[in-house]
C-alpha atoms as a PDB file:
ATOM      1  CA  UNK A   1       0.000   0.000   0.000  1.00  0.00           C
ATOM      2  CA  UNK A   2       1.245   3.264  -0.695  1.00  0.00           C
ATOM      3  CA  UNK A   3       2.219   6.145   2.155  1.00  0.00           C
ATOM      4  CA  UNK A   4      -0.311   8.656   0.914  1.00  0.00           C
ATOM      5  CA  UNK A   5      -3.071   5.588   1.163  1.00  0.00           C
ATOM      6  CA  UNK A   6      -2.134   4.675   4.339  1.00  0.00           C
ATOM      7  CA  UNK A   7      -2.139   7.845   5.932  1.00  0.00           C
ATOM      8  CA  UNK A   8      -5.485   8.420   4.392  1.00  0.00           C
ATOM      9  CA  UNK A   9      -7.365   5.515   5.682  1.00  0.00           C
ATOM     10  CA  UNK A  10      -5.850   4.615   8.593  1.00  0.00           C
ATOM     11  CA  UNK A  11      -7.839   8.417   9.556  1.00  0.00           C
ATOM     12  CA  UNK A  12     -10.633   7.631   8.314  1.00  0.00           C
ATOM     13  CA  UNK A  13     -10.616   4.541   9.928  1.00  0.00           C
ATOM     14  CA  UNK A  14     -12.129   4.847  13.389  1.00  0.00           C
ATOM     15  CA  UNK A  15     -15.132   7.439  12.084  1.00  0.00           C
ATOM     16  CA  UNK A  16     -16.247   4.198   9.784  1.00  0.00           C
ATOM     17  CA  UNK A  17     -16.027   2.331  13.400  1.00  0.00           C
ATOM     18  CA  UNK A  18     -17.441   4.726  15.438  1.00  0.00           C
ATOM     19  CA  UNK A  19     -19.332   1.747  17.906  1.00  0.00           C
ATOM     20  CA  UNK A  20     -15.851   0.677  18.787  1.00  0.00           C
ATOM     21  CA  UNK A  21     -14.432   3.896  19.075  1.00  0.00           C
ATOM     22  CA  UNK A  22     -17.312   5.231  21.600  1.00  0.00           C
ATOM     23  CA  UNK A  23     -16.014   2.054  24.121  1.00  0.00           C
ATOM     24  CA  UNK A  24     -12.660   2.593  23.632  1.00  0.00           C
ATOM     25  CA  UNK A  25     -13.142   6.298  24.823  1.00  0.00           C
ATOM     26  CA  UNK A  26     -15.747   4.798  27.922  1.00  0.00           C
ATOM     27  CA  UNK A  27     -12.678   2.604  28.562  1.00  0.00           C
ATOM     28  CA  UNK A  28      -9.851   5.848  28.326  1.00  0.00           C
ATOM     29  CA  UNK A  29     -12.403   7.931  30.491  1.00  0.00           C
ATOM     30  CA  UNK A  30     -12.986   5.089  33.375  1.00  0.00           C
ATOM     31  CA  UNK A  31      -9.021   4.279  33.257  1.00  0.00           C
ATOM     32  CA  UNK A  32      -8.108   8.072  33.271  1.00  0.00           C
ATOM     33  CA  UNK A  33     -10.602   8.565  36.385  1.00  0.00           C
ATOM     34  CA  UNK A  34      -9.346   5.724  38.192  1.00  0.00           C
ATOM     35  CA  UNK A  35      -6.212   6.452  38.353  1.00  0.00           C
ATOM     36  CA  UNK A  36      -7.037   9.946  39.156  1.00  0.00           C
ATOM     37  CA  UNK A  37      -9.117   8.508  42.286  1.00  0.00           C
ATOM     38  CA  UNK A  38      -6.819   6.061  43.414  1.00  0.00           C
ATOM     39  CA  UNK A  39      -3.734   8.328  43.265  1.00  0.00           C
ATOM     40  CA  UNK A  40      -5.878  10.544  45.135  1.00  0.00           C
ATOM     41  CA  UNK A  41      -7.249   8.651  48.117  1.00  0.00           C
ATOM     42  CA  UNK A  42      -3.280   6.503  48.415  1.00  0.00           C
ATOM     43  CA  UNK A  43      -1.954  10.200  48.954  1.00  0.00           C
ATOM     44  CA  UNK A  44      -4.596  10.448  51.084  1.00  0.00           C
ATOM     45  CA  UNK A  45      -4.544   7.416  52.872  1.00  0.00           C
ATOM     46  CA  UNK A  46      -1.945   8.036  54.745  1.00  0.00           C
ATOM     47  CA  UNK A  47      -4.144   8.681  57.674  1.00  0.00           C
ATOM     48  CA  UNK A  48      -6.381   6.590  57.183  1.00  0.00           C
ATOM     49  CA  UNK A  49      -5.917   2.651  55.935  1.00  0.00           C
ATOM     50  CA  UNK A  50      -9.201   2.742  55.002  1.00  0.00           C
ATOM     51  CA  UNK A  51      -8.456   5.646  51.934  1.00  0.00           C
ATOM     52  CA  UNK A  52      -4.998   3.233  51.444  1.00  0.00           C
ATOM     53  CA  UNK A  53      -7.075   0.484  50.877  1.00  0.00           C
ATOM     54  CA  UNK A  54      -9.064   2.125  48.435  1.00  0.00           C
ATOM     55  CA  UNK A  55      -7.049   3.552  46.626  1.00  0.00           C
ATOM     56  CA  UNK A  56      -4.863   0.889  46.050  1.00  0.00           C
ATOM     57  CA  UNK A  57      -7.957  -0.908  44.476  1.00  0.00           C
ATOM     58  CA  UNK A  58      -8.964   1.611  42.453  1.00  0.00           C
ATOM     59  CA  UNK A  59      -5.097   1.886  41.119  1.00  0.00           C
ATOM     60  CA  UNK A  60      -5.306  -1.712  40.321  1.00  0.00           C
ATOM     61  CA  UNK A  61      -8.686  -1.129  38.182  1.00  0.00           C
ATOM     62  CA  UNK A  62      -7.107   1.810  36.185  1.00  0.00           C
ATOM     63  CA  UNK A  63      -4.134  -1.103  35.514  1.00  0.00           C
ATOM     64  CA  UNK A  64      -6.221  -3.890  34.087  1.00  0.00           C
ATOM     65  CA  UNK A  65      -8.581  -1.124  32.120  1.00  0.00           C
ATOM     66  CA  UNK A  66      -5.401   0.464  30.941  1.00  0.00           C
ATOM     67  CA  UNK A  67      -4.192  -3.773  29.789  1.00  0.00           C
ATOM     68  CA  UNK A  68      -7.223  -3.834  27.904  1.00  0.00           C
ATOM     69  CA  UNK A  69      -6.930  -0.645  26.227  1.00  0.00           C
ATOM     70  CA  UNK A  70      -3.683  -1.557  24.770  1.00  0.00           C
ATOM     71  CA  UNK A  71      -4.143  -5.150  24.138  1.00  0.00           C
ATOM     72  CA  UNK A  72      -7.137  -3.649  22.120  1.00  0.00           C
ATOM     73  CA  UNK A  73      -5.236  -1.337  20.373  1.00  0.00           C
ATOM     74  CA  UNK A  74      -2.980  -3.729  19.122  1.00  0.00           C
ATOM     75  CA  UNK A  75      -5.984  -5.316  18.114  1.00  0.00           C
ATOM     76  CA  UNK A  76      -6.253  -2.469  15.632  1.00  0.00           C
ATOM     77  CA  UNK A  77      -3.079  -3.387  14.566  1.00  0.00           C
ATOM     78  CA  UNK A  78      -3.717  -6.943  13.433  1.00  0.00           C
ATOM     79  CA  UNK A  79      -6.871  -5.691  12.067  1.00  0.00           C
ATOM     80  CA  UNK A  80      -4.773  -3.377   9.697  1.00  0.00           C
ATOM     81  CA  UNK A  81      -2.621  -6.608   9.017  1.00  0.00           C
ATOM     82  CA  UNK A  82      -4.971  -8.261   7.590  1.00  0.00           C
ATOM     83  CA  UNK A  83      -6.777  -5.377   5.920  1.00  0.00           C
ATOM     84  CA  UNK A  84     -10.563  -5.666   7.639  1.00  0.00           C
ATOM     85  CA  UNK A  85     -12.660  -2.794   7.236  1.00  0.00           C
ATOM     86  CA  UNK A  86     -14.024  -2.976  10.666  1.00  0.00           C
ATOM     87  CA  UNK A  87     -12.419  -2.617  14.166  1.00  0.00           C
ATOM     88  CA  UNK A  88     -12.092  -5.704  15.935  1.00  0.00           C
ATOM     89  CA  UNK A  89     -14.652  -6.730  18.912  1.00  0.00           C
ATOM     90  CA  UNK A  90     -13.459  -5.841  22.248  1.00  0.00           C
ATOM     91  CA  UNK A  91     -12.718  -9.592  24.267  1.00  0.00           C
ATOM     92  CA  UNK A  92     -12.080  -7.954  27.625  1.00  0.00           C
ATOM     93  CA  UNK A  93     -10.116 -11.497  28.534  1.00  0.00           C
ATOM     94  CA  UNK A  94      -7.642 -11.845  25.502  1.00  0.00           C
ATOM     95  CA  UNK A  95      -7.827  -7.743  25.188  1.00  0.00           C
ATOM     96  CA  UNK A  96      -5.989  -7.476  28.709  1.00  0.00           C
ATOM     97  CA  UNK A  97      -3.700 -10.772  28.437  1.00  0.00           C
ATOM     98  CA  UNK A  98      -2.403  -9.099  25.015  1.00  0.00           C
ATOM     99  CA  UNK A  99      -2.290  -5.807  26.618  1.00  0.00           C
ATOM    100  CA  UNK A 100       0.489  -7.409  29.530  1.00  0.00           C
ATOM    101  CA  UNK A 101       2.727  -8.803  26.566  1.00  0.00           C
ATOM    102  CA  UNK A 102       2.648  -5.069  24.871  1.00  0.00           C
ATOM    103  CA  UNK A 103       3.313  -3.955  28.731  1.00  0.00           C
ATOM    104  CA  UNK A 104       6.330  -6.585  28.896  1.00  0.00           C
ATOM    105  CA  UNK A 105       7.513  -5.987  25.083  1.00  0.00           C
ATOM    106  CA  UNK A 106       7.246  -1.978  25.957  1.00  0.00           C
ATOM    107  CA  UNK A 107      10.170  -2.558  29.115  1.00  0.00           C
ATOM    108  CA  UNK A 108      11.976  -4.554  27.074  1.00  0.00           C
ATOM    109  CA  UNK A 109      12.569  -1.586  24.436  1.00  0.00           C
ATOM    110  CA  UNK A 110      12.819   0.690  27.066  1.00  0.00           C
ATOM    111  CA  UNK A 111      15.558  -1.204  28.789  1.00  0.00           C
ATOM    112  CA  UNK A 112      18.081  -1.071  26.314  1.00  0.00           C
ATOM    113  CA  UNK A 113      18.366   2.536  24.999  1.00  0.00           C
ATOM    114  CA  UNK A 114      18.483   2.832  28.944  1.00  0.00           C
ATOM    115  CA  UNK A 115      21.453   0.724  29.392  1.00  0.00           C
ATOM    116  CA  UNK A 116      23.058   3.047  25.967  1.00  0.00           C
ATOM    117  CA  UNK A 117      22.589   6.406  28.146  1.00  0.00           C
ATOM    118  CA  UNK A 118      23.661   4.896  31.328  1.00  0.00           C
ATOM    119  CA  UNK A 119      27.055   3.614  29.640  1.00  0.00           C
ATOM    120  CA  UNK A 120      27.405   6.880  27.746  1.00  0.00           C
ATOM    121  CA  UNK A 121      27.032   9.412  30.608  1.00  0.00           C
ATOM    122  CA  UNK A 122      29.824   7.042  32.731  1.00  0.00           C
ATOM    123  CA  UNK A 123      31.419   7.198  29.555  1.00  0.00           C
ATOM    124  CA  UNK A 124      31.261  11.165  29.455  1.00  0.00           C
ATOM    125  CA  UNK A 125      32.007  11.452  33.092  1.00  0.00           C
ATOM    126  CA  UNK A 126      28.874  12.649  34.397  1.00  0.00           C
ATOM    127  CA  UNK A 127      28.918  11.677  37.959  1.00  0.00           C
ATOM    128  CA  UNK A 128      32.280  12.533  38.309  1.00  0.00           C
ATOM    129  CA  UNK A 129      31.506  16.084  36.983  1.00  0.00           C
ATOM    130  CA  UNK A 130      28.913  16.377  39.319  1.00  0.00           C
ATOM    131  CA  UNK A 131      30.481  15.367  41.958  1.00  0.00           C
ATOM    132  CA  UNK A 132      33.515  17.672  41.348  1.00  0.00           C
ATOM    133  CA  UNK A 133      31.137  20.558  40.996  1.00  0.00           C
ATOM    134  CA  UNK A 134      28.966  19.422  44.586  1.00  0.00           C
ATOM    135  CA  UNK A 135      32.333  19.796  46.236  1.00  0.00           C
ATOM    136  CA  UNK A 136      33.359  23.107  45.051  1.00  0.00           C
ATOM    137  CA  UNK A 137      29.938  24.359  45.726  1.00  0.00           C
ATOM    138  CA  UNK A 138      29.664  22.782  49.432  1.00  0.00           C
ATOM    139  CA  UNK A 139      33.420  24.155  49.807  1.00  0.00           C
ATOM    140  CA  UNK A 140      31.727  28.300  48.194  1.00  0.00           C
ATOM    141  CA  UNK A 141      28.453  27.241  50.211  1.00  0.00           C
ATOM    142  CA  UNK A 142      30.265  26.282  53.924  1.00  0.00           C
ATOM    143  CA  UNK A 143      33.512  28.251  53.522  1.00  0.00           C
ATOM    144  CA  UNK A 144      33.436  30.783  51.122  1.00  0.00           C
ATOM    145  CA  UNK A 145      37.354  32.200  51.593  1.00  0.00           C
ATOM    146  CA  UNK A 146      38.383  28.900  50.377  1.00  0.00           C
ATOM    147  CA  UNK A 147      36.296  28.874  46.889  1.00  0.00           C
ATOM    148  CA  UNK A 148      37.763  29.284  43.783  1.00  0.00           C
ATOM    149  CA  UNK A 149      38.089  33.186  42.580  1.00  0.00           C
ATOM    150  CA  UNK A 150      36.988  32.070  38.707  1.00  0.00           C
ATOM    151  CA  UNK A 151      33.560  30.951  39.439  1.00  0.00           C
ATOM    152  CA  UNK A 152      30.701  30.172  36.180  1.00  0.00           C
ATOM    153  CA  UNK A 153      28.020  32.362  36.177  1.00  0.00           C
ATOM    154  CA  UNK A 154      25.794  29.619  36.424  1.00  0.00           C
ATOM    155  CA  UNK A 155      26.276  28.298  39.559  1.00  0.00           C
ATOM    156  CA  UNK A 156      27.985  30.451  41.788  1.00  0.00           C
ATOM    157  CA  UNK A 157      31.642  28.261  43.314  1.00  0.00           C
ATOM    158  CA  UNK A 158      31.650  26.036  40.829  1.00  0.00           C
ATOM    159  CA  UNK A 159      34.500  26.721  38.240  1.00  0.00           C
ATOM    160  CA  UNK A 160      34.182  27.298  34.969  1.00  0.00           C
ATOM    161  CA  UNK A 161      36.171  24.609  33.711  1.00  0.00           C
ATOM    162  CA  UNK A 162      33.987  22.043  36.183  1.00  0.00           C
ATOM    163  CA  UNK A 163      31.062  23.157  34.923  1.00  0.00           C
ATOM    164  CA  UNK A 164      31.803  23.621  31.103  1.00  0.00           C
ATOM    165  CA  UNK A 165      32.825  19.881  31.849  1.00  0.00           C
ATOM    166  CA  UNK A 166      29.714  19.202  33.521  1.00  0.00           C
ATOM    167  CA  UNK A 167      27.617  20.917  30.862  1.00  0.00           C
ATOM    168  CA  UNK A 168      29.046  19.235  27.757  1.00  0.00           C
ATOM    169  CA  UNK A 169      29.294  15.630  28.870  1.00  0.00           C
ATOM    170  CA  UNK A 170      25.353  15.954  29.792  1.00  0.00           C
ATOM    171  CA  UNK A 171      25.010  17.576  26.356  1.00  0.00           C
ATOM    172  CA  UNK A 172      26.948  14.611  24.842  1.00  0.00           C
ATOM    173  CA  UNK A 173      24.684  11.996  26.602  1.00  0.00           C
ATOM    174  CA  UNK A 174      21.579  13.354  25.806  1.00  0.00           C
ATOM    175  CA  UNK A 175      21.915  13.906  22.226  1.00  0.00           C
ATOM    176  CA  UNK A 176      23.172  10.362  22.132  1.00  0.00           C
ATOM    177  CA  UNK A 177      19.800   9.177  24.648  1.00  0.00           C
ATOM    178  CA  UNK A 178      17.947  10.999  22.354  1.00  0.00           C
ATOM    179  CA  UNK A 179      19.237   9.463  18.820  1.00  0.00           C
ATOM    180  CA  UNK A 180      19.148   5.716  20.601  1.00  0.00           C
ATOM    181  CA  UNK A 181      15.530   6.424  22.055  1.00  0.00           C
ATOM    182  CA  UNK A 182      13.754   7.657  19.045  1.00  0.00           C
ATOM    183  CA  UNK A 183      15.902   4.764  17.056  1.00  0.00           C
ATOM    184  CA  UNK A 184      14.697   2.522  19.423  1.00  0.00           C
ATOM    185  CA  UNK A 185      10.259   3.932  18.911  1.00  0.00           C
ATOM    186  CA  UNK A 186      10.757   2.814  15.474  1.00  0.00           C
ATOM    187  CA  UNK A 187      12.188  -0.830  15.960  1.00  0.00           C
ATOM    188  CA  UNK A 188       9.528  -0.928  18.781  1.00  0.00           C
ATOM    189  CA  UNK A 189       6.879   0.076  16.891  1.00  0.00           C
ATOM    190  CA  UNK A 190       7.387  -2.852  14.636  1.00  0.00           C
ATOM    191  CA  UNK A 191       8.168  -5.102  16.966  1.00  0.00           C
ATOM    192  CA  UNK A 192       3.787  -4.111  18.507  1.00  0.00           C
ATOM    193  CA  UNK A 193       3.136  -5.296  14.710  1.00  0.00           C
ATOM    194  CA  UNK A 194       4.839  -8.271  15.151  1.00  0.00           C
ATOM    195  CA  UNK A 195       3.128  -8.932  18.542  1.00  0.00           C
ATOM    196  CA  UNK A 196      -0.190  -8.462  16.530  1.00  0.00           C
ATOM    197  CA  UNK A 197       0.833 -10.642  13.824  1.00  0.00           C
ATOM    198  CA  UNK A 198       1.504 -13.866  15.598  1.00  0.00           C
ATOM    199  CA  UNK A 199       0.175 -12.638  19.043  1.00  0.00           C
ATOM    200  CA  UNK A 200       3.323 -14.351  20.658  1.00  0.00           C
ATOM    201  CA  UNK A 201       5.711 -11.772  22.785  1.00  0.00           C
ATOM    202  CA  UNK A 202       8.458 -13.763  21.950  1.00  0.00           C
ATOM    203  CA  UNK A 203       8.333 -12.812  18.452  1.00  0.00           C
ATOM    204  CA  UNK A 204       7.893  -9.428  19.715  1.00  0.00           C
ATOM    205  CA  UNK A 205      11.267  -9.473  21.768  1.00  0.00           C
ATOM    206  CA  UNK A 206      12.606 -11.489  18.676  1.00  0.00           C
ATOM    207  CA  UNK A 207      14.660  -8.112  18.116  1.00  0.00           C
ATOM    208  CA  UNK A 208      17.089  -9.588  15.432  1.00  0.00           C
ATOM    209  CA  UNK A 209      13.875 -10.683  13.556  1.00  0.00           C
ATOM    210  CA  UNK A 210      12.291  -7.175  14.351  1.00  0.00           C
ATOM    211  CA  UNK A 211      15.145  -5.622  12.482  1.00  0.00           C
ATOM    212  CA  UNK A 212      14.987  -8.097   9.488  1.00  0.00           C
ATOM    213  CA  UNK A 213      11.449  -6.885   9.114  1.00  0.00           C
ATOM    214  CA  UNK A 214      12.177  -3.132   8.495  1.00  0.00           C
ATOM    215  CA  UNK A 215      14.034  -3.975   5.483  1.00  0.00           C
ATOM    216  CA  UNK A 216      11.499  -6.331   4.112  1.00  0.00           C
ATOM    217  CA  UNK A 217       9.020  -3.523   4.551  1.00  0.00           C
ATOM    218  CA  UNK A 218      11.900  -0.879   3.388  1.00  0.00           C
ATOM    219  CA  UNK A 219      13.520   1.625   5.623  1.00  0.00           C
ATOM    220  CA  UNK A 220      12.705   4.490   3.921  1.00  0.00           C
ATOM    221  CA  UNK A 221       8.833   3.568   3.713  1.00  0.00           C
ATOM    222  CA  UNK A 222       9.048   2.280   7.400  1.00  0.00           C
ATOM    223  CA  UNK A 223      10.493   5.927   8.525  1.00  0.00           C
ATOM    224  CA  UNK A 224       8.080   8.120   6.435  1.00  0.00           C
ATOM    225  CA  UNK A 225       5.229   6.264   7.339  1.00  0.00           C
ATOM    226  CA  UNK A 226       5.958   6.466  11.401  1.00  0.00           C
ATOM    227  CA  UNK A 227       6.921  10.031  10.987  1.00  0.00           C
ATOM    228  CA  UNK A 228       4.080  10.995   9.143  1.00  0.00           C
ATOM    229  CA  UNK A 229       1.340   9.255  11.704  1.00  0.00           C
ATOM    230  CA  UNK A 230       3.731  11.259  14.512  1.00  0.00           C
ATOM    231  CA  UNK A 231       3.081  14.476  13.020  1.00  0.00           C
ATOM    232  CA  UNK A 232      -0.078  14.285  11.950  1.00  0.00           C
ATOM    233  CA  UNK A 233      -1.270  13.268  15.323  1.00  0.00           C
ATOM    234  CA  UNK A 234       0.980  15.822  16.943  1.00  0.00           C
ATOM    235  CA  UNK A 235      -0.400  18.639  15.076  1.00  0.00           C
ATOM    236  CA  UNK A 236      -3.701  17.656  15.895  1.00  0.00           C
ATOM    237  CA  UNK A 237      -3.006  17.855  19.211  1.00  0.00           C
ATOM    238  CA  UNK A 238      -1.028  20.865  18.827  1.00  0.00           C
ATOM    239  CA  UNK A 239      -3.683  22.571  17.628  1.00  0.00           C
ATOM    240  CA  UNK A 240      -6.296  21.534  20.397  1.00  0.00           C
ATOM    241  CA  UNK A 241      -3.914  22.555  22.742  1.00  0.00           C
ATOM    242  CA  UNK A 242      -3.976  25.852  21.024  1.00  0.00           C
ATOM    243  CA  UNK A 243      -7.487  26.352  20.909  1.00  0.00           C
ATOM    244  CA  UNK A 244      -8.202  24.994  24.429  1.00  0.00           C
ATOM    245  CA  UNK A 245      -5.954  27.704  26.010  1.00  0.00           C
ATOM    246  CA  UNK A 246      -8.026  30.306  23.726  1.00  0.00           C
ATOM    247  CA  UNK A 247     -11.080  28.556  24.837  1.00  0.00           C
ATOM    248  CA  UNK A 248     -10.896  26.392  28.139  1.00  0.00           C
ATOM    249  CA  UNK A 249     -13.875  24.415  27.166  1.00  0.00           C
ATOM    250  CA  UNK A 250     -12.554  22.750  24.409  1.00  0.00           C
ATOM    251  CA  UNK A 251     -10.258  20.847  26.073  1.00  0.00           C
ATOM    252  CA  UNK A 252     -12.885  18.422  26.763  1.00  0.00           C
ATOM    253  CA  UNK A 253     -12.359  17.406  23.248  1.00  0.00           C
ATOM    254  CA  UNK A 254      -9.226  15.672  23.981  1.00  0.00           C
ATOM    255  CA  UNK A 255     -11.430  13.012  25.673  1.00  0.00           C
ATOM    256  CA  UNK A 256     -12.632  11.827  22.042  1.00  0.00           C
ATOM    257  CA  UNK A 257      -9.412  13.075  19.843  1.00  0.00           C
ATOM    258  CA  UNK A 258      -7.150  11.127  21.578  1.00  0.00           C
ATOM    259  CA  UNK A 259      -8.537   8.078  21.208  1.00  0.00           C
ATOM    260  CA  UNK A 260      -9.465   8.848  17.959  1.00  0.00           C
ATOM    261  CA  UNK A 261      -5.613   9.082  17.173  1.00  0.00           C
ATOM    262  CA  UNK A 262      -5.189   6.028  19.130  1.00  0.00           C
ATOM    263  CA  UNK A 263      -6.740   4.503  16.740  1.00  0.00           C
ATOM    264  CA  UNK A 264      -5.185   5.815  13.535  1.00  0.00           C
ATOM    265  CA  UNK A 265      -1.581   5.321  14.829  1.00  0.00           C
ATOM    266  CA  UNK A 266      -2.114   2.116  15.835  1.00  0.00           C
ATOM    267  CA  UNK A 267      -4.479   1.537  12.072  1.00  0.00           C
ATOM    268  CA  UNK A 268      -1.213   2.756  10.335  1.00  0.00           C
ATOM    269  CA  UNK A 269       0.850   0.447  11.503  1.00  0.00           C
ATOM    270  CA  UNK A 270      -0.984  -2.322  10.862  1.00  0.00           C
ATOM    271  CA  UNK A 271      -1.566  -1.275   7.242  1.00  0.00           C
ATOM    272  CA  UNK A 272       2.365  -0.788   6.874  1.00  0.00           C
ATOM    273  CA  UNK A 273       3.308  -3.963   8.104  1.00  0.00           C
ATOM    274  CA  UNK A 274       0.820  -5.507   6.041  1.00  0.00           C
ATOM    275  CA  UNK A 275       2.871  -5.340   3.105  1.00  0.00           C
ATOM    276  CA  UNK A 276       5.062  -8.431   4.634  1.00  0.00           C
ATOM    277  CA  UNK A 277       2.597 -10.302   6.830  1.00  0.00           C
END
């Protein structure tokens, strides 16, 4: 399928399932209040086990609600795959168990560009930085006569040449955590197709196979693709954001547009993996 056609119906997609869209947003409204009540009453609750007790429950609702959203959505996904018209049926059961492997296959990703930026900013010398520059502001802080006289106008005690050192190795890591991470969405996001396509996290977490699949789908059609559902859906929500600080009532909207976008991110991605499965 081409990018243009892809783009195209994968929005047009959940307004020709609207029935399955209006649950999904019951389910995104219940999950979103649940949490909001049980984070509540657990802050609460500490004076009162009773609150605690509550609130833990309610946290625990908001999880397996939250499981079912996303096993759902990669639902959508296989749905795309296989290039059916109509949204899937929600089976609250299979919904949630898929939504724990996404959960599991989500850490898994998240892990390793975690372990890249850990590595780099030892690598850079960031906690050795800092700690030089804690010293020599505990040293300006608890006995000023003794500080440095060439201190950065940043933070006063600390020298310039700590904290230029300071500033460029964090610089250096998070340019790097930022290249791995978004490096790392893209691999992920076919790695959820590959969960929907055999509904087996192993194949998910196969990430040599993940890779393999990128090619077969080309890189250049699996980047513009991604990209393009990304900023479509963040304009969108640019724009809302826009017009709810110009008009506070409209951000009410976001309780239907997100899902709504839910749904054609997760519709795109089907349809591009489609072209292999």
């Amino acid at each position: 399928m081409e990018i243009t056609d892809i783009i195209k119906e994968s929005f047009i997609f959940p307004s020709n399932n609207m029935d399955k869209l209006a649950i999904f947003i019951v389910l995104s409204f219940v999950m979103g209040l649940l949490l909001v009540g049980g984070i509540f009453l657990i802050i609460y609750g500490i004076d009162s086990y009773l609150y605690l007790i509550l609130g833990i429950i309610l946290f625990i609702l908001s999880l397996i609600v939250a499981f079912i959203t996303s096993g759902y959505q990669i639902n959508i996904i296989k749905s795309g795959i296989d290039l059916e018209d109509n949204a899937p049926d929600f089976d609250w059961k299979n919904n949630a168990i898929l939504g724990i492997k996404n959960f599991v296959l989500s850490i898994v990703y998240l892990i390793i560009p975690t372990i890249v930026t850990v590595i780099m900013a030892f690598i850079t010398n960031i906690p050795g930085n800092f700690t030089k520059a804690a010293q020599e502001y505990a040293i300006y802080y608890y006995s000023p006569y003794m500080a440095s006289n060439s201190t950065s106008a940043i933070v006063p005690g600390v020298s310039d040449a700590t904290m230029s050192a300071l500033l460029s190795s964090m610089v250096i890591t998070a340019i790097v955590a930022i290249i791995v991470f978004i490096i790392f969405l893209f691999i992920q996001t076919i790695a959820e197709a590959r969960l929907a396509n055999t509904n087996s996290l192993t194949e998910g977490i196969n990430i040599p196979e993940v890779l393999k699949d990128i090619p077969r789908i080309g890189v250049s059609k699996t980047i513009a693709v991604i990209l393009l559902l990304i900023i479509v859906s963040g304009v969108i929500q640019a724009i809302l954001g826009y017009l709810s600080g110009v008009i506070q009532p409209l951000a009410i909207l976001s309780i239907i547009v997100t899902p709504y976008l839910a749904f054609f991110l997760k519709r795109g991605v089907g349809l591009l993996y489609s072209d292999i499965a």
